[in-house]
Structure formats: structure tokens, C-alpha cells
PDB file of N, CA and C in Angstrom:
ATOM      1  N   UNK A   1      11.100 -79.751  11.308  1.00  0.00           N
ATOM      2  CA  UNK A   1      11.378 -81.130  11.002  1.00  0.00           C
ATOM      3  C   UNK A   1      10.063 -81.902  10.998  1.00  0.00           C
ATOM      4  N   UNK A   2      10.113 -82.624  10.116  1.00  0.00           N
ATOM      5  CA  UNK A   2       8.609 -83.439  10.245  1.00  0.00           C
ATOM      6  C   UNK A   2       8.505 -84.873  11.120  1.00  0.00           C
ATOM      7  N   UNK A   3       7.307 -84.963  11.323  1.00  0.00           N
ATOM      8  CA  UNK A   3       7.280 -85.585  12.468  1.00  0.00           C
ATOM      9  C   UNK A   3       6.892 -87.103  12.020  1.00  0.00           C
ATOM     10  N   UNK A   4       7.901 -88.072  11.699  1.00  0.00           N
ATOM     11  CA  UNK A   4       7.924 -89.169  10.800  1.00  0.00           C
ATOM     12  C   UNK A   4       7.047 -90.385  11.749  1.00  0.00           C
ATOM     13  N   UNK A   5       6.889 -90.319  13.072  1.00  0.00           N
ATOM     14  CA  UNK A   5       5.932 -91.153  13.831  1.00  0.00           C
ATOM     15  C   UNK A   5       4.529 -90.915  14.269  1.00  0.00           C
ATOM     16  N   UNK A   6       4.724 -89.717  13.629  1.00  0.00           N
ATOM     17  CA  UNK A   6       2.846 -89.345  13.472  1.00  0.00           C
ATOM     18  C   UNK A   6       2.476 -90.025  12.449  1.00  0.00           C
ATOM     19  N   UNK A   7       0.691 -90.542  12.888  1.00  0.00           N
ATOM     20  CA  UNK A   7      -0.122 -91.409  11.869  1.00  0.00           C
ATOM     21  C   UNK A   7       0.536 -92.467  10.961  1.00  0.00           C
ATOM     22  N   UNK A   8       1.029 -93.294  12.480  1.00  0.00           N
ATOM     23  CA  UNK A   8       1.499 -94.523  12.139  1.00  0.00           C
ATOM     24  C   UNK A   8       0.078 -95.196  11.351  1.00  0.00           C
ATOM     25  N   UNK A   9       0.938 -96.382  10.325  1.00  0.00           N
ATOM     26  CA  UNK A   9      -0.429 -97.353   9.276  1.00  0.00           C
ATOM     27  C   UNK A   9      -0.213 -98.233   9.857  1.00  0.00           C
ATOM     28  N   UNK A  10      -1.088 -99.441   9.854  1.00  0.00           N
ATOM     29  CA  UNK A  10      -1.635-100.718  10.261  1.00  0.00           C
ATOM     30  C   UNK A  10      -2.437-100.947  11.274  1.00  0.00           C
ATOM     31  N   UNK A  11      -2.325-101.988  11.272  1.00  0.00           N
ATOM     32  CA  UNK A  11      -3.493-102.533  12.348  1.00  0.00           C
ATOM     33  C   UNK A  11      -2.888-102.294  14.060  1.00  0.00           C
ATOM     34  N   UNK A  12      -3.626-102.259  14.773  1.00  0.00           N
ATOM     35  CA  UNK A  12      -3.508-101.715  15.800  1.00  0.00           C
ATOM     36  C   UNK A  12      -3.592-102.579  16.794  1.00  0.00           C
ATOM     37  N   UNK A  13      -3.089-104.384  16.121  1.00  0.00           N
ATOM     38  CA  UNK A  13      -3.451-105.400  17.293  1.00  0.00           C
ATOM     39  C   UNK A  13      -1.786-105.757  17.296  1.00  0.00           C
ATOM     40  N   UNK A  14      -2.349-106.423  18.860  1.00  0.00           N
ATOM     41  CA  UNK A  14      -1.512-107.085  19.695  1.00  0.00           C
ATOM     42  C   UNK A  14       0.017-106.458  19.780  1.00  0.00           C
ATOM     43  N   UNK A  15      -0.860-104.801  20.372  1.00  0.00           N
ATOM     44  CA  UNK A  15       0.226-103.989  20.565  1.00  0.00           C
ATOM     45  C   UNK A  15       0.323-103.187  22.002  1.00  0.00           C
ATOM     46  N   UNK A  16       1.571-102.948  22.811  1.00  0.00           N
ATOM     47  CA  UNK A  16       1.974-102.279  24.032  1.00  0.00           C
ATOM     48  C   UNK A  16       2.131-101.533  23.617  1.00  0.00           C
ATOM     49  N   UNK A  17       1.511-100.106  24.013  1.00  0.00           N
ATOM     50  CA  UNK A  17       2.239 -99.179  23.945  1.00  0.00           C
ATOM     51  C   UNK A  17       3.136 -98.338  25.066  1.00  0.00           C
ATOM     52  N   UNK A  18       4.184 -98.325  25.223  1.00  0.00           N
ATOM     53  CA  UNK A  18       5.053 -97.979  26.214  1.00  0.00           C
ATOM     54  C   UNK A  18       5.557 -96.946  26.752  1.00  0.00           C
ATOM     55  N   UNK A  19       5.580 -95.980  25.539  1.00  0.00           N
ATOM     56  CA  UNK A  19       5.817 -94.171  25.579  1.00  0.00           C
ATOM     57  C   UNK A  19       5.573 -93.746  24.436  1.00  0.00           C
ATOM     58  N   UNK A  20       5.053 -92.638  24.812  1.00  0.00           N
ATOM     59  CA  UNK A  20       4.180 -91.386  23.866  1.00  0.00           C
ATOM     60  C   UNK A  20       4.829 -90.307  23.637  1.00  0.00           C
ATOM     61  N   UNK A  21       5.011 -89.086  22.652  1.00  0.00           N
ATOM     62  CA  UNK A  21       5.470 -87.991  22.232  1.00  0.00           C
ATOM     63  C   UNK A  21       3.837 -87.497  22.276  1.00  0.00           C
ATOM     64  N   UNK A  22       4.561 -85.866  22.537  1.00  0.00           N
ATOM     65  CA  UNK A  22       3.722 -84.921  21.820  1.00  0.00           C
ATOM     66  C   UNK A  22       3.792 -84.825  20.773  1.00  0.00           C
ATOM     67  N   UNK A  23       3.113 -84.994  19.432  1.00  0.00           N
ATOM     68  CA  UNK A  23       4.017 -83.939  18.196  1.00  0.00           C
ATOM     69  C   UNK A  23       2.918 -83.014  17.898  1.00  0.00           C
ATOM     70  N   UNK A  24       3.978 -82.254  18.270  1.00  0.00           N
ATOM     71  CA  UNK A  24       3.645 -80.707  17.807  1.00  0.00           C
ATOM     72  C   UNK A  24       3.354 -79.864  16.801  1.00  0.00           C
ATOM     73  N   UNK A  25       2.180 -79.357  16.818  1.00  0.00           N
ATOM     74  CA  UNK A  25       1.891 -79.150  15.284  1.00  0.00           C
ATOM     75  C   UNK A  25       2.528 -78.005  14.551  1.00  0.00           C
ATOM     76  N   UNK A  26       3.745 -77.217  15.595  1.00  0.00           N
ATOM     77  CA  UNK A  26       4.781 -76.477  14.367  1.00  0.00           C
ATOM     78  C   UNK A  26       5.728 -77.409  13.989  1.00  0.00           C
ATOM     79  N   UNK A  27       5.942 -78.740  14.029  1.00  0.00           N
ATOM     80  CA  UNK A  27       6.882 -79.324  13.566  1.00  0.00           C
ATOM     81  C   UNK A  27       6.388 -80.177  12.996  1.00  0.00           C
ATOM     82  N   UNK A  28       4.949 -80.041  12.233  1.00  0.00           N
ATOM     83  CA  UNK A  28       3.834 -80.512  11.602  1.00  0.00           C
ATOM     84  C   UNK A  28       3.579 -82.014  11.937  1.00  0.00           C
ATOM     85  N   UNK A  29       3.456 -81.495  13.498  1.00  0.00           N
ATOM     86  CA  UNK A  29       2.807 -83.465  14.167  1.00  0.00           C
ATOM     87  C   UNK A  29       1.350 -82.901  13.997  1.00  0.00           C
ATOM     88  N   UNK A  30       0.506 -83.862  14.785  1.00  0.00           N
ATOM     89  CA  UNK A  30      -0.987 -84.033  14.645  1.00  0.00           C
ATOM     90  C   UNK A  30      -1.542 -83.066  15.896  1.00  0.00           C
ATOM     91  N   UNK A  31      -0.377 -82.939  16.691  1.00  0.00           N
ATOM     92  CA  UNK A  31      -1.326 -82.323  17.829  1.00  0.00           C
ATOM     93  C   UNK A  31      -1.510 -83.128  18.738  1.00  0.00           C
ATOM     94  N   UNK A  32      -1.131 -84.160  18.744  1.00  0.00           N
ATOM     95  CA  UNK A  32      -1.613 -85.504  19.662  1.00  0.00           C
ATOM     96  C   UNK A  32      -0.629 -86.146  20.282  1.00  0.00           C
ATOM     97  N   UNK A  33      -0.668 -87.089  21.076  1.00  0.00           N
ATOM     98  CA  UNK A  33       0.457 -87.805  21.907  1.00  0.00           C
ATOM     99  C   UNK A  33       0.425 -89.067  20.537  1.00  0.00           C
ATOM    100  N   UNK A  34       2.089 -89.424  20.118  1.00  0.00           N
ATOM    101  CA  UNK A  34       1.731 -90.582  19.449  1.00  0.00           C
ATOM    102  C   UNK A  34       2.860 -91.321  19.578  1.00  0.00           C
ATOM    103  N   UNK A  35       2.901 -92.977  19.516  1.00  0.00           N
ATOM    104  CA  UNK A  35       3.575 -94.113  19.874  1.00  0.00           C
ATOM    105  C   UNK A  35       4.836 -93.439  19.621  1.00  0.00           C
ATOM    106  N   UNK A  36       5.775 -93.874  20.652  1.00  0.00           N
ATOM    107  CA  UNK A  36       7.285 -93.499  20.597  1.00  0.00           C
ATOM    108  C   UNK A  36       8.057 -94.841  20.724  1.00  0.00           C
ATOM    109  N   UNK A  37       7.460 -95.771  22.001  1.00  0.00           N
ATOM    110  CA  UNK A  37       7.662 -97.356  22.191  1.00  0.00           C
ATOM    111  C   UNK A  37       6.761 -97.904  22.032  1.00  0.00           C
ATOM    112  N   UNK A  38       6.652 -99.137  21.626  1.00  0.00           N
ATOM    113  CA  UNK A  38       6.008-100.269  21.360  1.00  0.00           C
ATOM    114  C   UNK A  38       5.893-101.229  21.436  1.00  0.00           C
ATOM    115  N   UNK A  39       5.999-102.336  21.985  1.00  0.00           N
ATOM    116  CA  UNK A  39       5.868-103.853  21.638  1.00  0.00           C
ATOM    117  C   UNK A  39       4.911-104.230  21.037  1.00  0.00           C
ATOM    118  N   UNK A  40       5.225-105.405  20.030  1.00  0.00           N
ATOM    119  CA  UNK A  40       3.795-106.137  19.162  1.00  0.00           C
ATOM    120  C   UNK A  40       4.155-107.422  19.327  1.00  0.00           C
ATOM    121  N   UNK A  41       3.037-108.136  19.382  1.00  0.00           N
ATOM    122  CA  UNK A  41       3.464-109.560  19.356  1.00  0.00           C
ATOM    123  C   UNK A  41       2.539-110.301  17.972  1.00  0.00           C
ATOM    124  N   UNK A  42       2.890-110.471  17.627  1.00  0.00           N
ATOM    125  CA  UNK A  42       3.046-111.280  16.104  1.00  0.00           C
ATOM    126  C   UNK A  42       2.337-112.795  16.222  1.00  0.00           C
ATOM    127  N   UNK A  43       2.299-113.572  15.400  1.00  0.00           N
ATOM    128  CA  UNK A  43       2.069-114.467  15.125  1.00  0.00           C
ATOM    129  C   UNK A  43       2.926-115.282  15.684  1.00  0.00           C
ATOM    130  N   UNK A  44       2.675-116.783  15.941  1.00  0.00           N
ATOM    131  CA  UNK A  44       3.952-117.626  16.163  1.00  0.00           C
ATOM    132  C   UNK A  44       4.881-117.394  17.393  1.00  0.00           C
ATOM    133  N   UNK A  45       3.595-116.262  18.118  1.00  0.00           N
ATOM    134  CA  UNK A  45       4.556-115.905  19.459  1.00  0.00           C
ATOM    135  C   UNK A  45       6.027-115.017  18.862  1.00  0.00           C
ATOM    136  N   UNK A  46       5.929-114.415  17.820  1.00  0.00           N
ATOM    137  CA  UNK A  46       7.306-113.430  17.574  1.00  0.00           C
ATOM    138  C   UNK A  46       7.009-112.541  18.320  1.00  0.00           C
ATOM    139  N   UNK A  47       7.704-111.205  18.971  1.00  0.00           N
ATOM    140  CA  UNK A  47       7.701-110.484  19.554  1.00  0.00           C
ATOM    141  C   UNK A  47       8.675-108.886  18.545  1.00  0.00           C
ATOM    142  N   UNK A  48       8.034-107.841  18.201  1.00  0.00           N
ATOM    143  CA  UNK A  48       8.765-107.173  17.881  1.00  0.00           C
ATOM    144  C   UNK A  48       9.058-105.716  18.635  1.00  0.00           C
ATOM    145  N   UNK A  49       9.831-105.034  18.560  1.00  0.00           N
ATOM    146  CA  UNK A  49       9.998-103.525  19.421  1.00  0.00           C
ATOM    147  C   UNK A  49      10.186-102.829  18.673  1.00  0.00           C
ATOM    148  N   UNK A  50       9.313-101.575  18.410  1.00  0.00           N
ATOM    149  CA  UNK A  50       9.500-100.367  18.085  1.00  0.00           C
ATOM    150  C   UNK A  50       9.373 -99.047  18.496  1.00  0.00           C
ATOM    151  N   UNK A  51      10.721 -98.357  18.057  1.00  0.00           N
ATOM    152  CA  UNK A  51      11.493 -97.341  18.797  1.00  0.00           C
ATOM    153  C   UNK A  51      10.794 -96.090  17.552  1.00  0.00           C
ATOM    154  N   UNK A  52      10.344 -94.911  17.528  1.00  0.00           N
ATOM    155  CA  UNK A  52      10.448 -93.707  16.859  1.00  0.00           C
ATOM    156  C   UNK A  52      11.168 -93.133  17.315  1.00  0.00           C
ATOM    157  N   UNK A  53      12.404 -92.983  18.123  1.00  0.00           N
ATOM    158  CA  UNK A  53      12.803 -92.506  19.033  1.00  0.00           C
ATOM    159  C   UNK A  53      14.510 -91.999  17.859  1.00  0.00           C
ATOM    160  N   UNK A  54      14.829 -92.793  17.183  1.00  0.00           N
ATOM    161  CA  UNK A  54      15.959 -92.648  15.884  1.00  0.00           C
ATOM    162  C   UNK A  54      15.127 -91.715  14.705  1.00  0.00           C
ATOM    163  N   UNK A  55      13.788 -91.603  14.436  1.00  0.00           N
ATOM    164  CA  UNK A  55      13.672 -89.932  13.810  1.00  0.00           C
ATOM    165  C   UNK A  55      13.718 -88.852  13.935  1.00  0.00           C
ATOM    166  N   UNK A  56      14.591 -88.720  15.187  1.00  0.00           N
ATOM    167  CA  UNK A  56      14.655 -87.075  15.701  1.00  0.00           C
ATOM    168  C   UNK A  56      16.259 -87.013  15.616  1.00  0.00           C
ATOM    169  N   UNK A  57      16.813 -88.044  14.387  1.00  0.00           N
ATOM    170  CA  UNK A  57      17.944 -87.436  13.680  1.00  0.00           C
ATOM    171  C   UNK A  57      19.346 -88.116  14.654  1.00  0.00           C
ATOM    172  N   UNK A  58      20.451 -88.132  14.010  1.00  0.00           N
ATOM    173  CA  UNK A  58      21.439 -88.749  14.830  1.00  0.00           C
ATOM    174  C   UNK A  58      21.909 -88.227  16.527  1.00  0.00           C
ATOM    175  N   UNK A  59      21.662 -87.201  16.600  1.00  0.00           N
ATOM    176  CA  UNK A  59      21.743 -86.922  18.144  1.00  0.00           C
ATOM    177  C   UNK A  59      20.818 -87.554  18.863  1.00  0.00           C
ATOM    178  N   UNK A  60      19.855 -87.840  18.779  1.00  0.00           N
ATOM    179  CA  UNK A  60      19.136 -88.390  19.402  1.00  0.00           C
ATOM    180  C   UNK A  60      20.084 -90.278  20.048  1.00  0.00           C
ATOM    181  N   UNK A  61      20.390 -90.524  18.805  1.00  0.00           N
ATOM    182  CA  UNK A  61      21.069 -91.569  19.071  1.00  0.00           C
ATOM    183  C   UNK A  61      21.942 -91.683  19.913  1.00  0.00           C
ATOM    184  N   UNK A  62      22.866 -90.440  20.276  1.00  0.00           N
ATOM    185  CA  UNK A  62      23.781 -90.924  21.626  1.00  0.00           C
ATOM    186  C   UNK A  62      22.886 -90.145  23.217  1.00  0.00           C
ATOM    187  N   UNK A  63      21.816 -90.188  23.255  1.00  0.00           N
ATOM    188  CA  UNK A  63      20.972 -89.895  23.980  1.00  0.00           C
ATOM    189  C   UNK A  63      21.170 -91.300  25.163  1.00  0.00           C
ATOM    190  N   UNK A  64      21.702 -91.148  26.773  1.00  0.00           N
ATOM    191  CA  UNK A  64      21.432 -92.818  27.061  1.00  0.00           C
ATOM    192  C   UNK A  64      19.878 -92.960  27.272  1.00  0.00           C
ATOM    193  N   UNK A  65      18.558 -92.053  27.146  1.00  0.00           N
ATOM    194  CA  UNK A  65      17.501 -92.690  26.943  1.00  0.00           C
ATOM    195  C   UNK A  65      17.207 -93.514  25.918  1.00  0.00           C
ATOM    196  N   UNK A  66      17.612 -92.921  24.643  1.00  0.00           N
ATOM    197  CA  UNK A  66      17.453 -94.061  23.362  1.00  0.00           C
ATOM    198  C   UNK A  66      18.746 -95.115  23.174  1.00  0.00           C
ATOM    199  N   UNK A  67      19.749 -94.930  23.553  1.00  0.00           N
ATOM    200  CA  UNK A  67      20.482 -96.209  23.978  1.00  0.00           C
ATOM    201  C   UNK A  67      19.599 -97.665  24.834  1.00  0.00           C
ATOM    202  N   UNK A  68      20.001 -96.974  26.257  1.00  0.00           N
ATOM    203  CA  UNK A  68      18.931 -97.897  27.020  1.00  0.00           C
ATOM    204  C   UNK A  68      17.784 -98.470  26.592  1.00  0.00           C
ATOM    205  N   UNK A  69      16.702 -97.640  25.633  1.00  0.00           N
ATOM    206  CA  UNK A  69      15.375 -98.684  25.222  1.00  0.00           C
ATOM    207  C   UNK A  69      15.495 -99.262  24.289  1.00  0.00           C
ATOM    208  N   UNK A  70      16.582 -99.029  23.780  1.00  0.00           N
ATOM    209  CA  UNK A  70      17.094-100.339  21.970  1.00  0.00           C
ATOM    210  C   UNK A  70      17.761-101.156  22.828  1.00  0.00           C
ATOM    211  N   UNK A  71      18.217-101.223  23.394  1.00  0.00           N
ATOM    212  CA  UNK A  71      19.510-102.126  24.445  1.00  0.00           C
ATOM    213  C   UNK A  71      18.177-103.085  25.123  1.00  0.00           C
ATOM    214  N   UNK A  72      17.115-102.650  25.903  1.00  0.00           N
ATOM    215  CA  UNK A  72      16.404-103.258  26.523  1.00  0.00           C
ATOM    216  C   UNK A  72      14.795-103.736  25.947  1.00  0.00           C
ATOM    217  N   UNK A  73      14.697-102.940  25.034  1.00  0.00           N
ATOM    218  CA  UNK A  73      13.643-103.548  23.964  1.00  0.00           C
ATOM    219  C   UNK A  73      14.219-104.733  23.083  1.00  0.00           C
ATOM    220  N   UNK A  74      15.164-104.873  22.272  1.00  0.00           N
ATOM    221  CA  UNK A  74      16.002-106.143  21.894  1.00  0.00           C
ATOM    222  C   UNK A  74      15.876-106.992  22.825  1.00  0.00           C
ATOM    223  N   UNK A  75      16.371-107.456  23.974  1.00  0.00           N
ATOM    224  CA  UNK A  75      16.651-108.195  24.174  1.00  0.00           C
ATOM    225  C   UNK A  75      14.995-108.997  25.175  1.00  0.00           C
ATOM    226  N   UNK A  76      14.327-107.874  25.179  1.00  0.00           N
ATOM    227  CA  UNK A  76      12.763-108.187  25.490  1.00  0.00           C
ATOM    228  C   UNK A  76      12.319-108.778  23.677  1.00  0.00           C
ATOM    229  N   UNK A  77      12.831-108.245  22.761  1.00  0.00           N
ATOM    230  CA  UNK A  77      11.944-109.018  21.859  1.00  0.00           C
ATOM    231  C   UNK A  77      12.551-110.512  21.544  1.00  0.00           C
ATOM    232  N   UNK A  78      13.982-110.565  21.803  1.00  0.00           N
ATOM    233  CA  UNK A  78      14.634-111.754  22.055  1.00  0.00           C
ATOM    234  C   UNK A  78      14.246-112.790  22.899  1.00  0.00           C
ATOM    235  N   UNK A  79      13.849-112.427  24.304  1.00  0.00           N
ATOM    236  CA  UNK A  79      13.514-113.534  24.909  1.00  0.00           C
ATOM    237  C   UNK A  79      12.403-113.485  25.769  1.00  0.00           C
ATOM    238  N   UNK A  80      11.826-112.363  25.708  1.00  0.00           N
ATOM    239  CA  UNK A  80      10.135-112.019  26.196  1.00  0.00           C
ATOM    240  C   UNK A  80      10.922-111.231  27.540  1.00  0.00           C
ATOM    241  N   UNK A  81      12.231-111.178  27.763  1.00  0.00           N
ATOM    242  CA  UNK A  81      12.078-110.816  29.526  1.00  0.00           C
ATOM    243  C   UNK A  81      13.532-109.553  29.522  1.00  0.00           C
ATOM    244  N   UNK A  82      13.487-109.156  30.303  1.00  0.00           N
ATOM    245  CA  UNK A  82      14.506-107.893  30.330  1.00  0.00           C
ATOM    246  C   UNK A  82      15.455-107.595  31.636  1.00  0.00           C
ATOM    247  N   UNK A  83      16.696-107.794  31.742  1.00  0.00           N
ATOM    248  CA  UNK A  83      17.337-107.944  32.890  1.00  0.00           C
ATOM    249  C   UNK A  83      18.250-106.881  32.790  1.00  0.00           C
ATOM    250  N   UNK A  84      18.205-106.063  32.319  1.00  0.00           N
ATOM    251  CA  UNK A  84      19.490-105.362  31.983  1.00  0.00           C
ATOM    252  C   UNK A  84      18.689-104.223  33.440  1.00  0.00           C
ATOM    253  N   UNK A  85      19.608-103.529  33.660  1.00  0.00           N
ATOM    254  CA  UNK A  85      19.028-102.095  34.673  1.00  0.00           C
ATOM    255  C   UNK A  85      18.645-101.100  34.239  1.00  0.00           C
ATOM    256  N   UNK A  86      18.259-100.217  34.556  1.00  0.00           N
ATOM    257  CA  UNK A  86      18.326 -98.577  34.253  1.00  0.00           C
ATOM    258  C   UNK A  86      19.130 -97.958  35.009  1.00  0.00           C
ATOM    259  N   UNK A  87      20.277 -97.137  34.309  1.00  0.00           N
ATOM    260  CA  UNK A  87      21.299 -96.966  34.797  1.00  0.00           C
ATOM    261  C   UNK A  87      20.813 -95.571  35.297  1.00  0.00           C
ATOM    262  N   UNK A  88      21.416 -94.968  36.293  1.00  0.00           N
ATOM    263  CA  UNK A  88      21.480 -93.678  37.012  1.00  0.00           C
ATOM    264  C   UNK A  88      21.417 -92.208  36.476  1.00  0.00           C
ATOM    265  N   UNK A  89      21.601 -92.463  34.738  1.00  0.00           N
ATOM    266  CA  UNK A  89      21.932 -91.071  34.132  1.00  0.00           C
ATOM    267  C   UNK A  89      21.164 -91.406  33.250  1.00  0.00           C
ATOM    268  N   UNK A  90      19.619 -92.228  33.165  1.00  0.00           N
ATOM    269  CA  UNK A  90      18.579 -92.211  32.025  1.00  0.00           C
ATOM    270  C   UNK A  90      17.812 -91.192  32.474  1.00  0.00           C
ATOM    271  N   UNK A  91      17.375 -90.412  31.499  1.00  0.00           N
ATOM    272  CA  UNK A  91      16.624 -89.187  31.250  1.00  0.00           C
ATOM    273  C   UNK A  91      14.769 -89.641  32.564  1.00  0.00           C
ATOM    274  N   UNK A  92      14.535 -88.266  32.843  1.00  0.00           N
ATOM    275  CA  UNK A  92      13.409 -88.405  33.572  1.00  0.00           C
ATOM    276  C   UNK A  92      13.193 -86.879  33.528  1.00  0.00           C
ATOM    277  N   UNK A  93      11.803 -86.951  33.871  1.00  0.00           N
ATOM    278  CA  UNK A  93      11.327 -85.468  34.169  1.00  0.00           C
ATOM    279  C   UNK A  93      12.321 -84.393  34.757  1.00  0.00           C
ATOM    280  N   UNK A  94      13.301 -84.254  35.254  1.00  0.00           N
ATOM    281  CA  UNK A  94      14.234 -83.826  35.975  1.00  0.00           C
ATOM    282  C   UNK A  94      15.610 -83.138  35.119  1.00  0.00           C
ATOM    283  N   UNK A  95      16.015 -84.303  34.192  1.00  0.00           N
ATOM    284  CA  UNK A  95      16.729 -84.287  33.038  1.00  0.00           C
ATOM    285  C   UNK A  95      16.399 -85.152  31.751  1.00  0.00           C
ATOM    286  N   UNK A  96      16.531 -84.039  31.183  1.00  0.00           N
ATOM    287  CA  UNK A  96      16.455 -84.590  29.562  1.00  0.00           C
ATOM    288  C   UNK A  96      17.757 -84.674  29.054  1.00  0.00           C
ATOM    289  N   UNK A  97      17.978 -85.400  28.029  1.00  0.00           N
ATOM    290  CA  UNK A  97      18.978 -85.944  27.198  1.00  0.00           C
ATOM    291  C   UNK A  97      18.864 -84.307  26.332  1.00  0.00           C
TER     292      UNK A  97
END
């Protein structure tokens, strides 16, 4: 599968980066750790979030790690602040989705 968040384009300002992938170069990534989360903040004080985390195909989507960071990145780009929890069954070194 190709690795659609390797050698992201643009400019590289007024950006968080929050979590990293390996991509792997049999699944023709770069070899490198590259943006998985993101925050950017924009002009005009906009705030945007981006997830690569929905190119590793629809399973990924009922993952509650990629639930939880669209659930809690939204509402950080909504109002700069994040109240929601991390619930008990989000993925960690321990368990993966």
C-alpha cells in the first residue's frame, strides 16, 4: 500500500507536530518518521488539524485511536482548547488498535 503521508508539500510554518509514523520503505514510505498529527495555525488566528491517520484505509477508521484524535483535534481546532478525555481503551505501546 502506498504511503499517501509521506513527503507531505508546503510550507512548514506555524505547525505542531503531534505524532509521527514510520513509513516503511516496503510499503514504499521514505524510510523516515513522517507527520501523522498536526496542528497549523493559519492566518487570522484559524487553527487547522491534520490527521494521516484515515490513509491506512477504512479500518483504520473504527480504530478508538483515530476516533479519539478527530473527536479531539476538531474540537481543539474549534476552540483552541480540548476537554474531552482519553478514554481507557485508546491504543498505547501495550495495545494497538
Amino acid at each position: 500500500m502506498m504511503n499517501f503521508t509521506a513527503e507531505l508539500r508546503g510550507p512548514a510554518n506555524n505547525m505542531e507536530i503531534l505524532a509521527t509514523a514510520y513509513a516503511d520503505t516496503t510499503g514504499k514510505g521514505t524510510g523516515r518518521d513522517e507527520p501523522m498529527l498536526m496542528t497549523i495555525t493559519m492566518e487570522k488566528e484559524e487553527s487547522s488539524y491534520y490527521s494521516g491517520m484515515q490513509m491506512r484505509g477504512r479500518t483504520s477508521m473504527h480504530c478508538v485511536g483515530f476516533i479519539v484524535t478527530l473527536q479531539r483535534g476538531a474540537e481543539w481546532a474549534a476552540s483552541g482548547n480540548v476537554t474531552q478525555a482519553v478514554p481507557f481503551d485508546f491504543p498505547n505501546a501495550a495495545c494497538v488498535c
